[in-house]
Protein backbone atom coordinates (compact mmCIF):
# COMPACT_ATOMS: atom_id res chain seq x y z
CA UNK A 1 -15.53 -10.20 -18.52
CA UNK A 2 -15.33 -9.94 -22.14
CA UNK A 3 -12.78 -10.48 -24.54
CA UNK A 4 -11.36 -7.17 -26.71
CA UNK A 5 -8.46 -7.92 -28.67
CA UNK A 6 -5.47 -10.03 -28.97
CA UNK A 7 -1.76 -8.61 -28.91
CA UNK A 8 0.94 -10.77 -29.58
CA UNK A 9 -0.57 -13.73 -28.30
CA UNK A 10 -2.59 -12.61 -25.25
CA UNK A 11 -5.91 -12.36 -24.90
CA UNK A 12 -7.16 -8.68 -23.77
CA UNK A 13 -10.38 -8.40 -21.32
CA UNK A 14 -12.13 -5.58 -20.06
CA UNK A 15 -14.03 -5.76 -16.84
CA UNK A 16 -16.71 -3.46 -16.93
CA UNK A 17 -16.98 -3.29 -12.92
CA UNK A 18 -13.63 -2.01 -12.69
CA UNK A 19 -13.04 -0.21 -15.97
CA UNK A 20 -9.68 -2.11 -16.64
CA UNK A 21 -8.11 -3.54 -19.39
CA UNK A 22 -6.41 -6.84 -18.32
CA UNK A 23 -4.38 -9.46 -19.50
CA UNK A 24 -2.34 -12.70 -17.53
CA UNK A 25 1.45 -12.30 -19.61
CA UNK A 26 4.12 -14.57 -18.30
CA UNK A 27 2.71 -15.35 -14.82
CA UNK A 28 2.29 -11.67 -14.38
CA UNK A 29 -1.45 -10.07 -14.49
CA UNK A 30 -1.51 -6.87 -16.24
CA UNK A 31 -4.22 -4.34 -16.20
CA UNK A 32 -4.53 -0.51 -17.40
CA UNK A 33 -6.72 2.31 -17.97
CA UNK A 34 -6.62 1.57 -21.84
CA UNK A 35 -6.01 -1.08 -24.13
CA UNK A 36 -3.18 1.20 -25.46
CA UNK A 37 -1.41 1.61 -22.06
CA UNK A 38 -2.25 -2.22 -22.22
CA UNK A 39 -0.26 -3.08 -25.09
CA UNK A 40 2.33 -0.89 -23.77
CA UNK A 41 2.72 -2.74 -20.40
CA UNK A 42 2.82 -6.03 -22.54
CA UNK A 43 5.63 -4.78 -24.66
CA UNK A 44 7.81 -4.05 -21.52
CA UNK A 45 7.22 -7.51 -20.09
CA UNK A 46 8.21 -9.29 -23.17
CA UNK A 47 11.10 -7.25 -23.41
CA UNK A 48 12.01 -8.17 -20.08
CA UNK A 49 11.33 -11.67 -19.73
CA UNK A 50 14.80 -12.53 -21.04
CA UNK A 51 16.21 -11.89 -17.88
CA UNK A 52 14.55 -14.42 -16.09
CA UNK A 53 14.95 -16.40 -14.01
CA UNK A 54 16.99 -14.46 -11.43
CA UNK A 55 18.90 -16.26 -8.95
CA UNK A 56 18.32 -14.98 -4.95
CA UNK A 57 18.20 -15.56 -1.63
CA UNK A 58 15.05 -14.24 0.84
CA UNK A 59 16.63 -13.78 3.86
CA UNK A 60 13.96 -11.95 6.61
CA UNK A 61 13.81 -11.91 10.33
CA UNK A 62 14.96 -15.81 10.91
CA UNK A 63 14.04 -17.35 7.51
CA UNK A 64 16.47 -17.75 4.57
CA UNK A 65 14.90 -19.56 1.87
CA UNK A 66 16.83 -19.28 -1.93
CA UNK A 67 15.05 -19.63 -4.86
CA UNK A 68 14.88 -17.33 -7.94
CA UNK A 69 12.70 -14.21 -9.26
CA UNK A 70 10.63 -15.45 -12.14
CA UNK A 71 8.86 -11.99 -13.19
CA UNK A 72 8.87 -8.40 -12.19
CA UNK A 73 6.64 -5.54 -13.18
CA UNK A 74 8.15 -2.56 -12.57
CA UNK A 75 4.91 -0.78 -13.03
CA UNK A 76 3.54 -2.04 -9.92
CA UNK A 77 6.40 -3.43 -8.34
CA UNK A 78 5.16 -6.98 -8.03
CA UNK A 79 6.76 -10.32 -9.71
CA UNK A 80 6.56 -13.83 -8.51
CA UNK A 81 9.25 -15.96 -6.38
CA UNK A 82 9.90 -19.76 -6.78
CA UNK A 83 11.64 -21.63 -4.03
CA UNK A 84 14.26 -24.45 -4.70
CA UNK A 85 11.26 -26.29 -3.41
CA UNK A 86 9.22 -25.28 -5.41
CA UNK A 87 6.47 -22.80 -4.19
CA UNK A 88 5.70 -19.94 -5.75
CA UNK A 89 5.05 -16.48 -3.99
CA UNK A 90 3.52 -13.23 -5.42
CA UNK A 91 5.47 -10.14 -3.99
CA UNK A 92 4.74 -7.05 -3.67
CA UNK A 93 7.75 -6.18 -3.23
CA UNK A 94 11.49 -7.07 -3.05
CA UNK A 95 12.49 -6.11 0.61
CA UNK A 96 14.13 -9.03 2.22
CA UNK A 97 15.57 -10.90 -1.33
CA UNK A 98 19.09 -10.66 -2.33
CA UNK A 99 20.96 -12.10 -5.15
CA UNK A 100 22.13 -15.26 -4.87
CA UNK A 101 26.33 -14.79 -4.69
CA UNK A 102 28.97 -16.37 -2.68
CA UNK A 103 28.89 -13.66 -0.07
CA UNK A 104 25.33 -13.40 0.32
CA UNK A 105 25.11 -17.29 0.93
CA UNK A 106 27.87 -17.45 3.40
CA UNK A 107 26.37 -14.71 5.36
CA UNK A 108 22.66 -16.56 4.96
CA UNK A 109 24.20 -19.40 6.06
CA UNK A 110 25.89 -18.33 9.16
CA UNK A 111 21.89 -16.32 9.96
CA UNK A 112 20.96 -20.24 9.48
CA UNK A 113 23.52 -21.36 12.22
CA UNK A 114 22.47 -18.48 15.04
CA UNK A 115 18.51 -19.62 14.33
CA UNK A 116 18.83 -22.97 15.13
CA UNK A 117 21.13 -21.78 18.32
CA UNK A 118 18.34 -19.02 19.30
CA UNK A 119 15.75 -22.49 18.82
CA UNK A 120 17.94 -24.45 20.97
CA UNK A 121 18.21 -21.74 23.68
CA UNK A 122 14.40 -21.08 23.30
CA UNK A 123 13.95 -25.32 23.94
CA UNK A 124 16.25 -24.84 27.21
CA UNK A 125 14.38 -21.63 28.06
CA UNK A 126 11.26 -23.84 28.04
CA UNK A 127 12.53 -26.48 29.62
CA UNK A 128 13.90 -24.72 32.42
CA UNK A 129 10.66 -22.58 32.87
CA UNK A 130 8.65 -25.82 33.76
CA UNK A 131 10.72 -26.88 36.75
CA UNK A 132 9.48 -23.39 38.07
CA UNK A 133 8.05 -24.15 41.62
CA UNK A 134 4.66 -23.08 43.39
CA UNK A 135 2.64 -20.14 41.14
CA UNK A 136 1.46 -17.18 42.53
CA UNK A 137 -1.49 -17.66 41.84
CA UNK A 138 -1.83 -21.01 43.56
CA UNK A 139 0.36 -19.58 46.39
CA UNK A 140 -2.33 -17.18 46.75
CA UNK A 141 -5.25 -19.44 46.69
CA UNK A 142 -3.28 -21.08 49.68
CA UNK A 143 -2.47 -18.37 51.78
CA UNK A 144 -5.69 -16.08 51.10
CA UNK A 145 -8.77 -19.15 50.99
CA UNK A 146 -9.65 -17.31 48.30
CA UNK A 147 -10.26 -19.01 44.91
């Protein structure tokens, strides 16, 4: 993939296969029709990288994890997520991630209590479930000669 241009820093490709203009801008890969559109898209992320970091919380099904939003395109709706741990996630898309206030965390928090009681219940479940007595299917074997 060769390089075109610069803009403001960033090196502009263009892959032939896929008849893109591209550029990597912040964490954020950028691609468009032209170099134009291009420039255009690299413009909005600059402008927008200022209000970054964003502090959240991705609370989904039974996992609450906070972190903070490092990059969103708006174009494509993806941006990156970095745990307070550290890893780094591309989304494509924001369902499931709140911002990071008081509320928010005590109600995360209180999703964090319930999981670990739904893990404990699923342990006794489990538990319980193995002192089970005489299969059917062994019952059958018995009864029937049949394997």
């Amino acid at each position: 993939m060769p390089k075109v241009a610069d803009y403001k820093g960033y090196e502009i490709w263009y892959d032939s296969k896929l008849k893109k203009f591209t550029a990597d801008v912040q964490g954020n890969s950028l691609e468009a029709t032209t170099e134009t559109e291009l420039e255009s898209l690299i413009d909005r992320t600059l402008k927008n990288s200022g209000l970054f970091p964003i502090q959240v919380i991705r609370c989904s099904g039974h996992h609450v994890e906070y972190g903070r939003i490092t990059s969103y395109n708006p174009t494509d709706r993806r941006g990156w997520f970095v745990s307070n741990d550290g890893n780094r996630q591309k989304l494509w898309g924001f369902d499931g991630y709140y911002l990071d206030t008081g509320t928010n965390r005590m109600i995360c928090e209180q999703i964090k209590v319930k999981v670990a009681q739904i893990n404990q219940l699923d342990t006794e479940i489990s538990t319980l479930q193995k002192g089970l007595e005489t299969p059917f299917l062994e019952h059958w074997k018995t009864i029937s000669g049949i394997p």
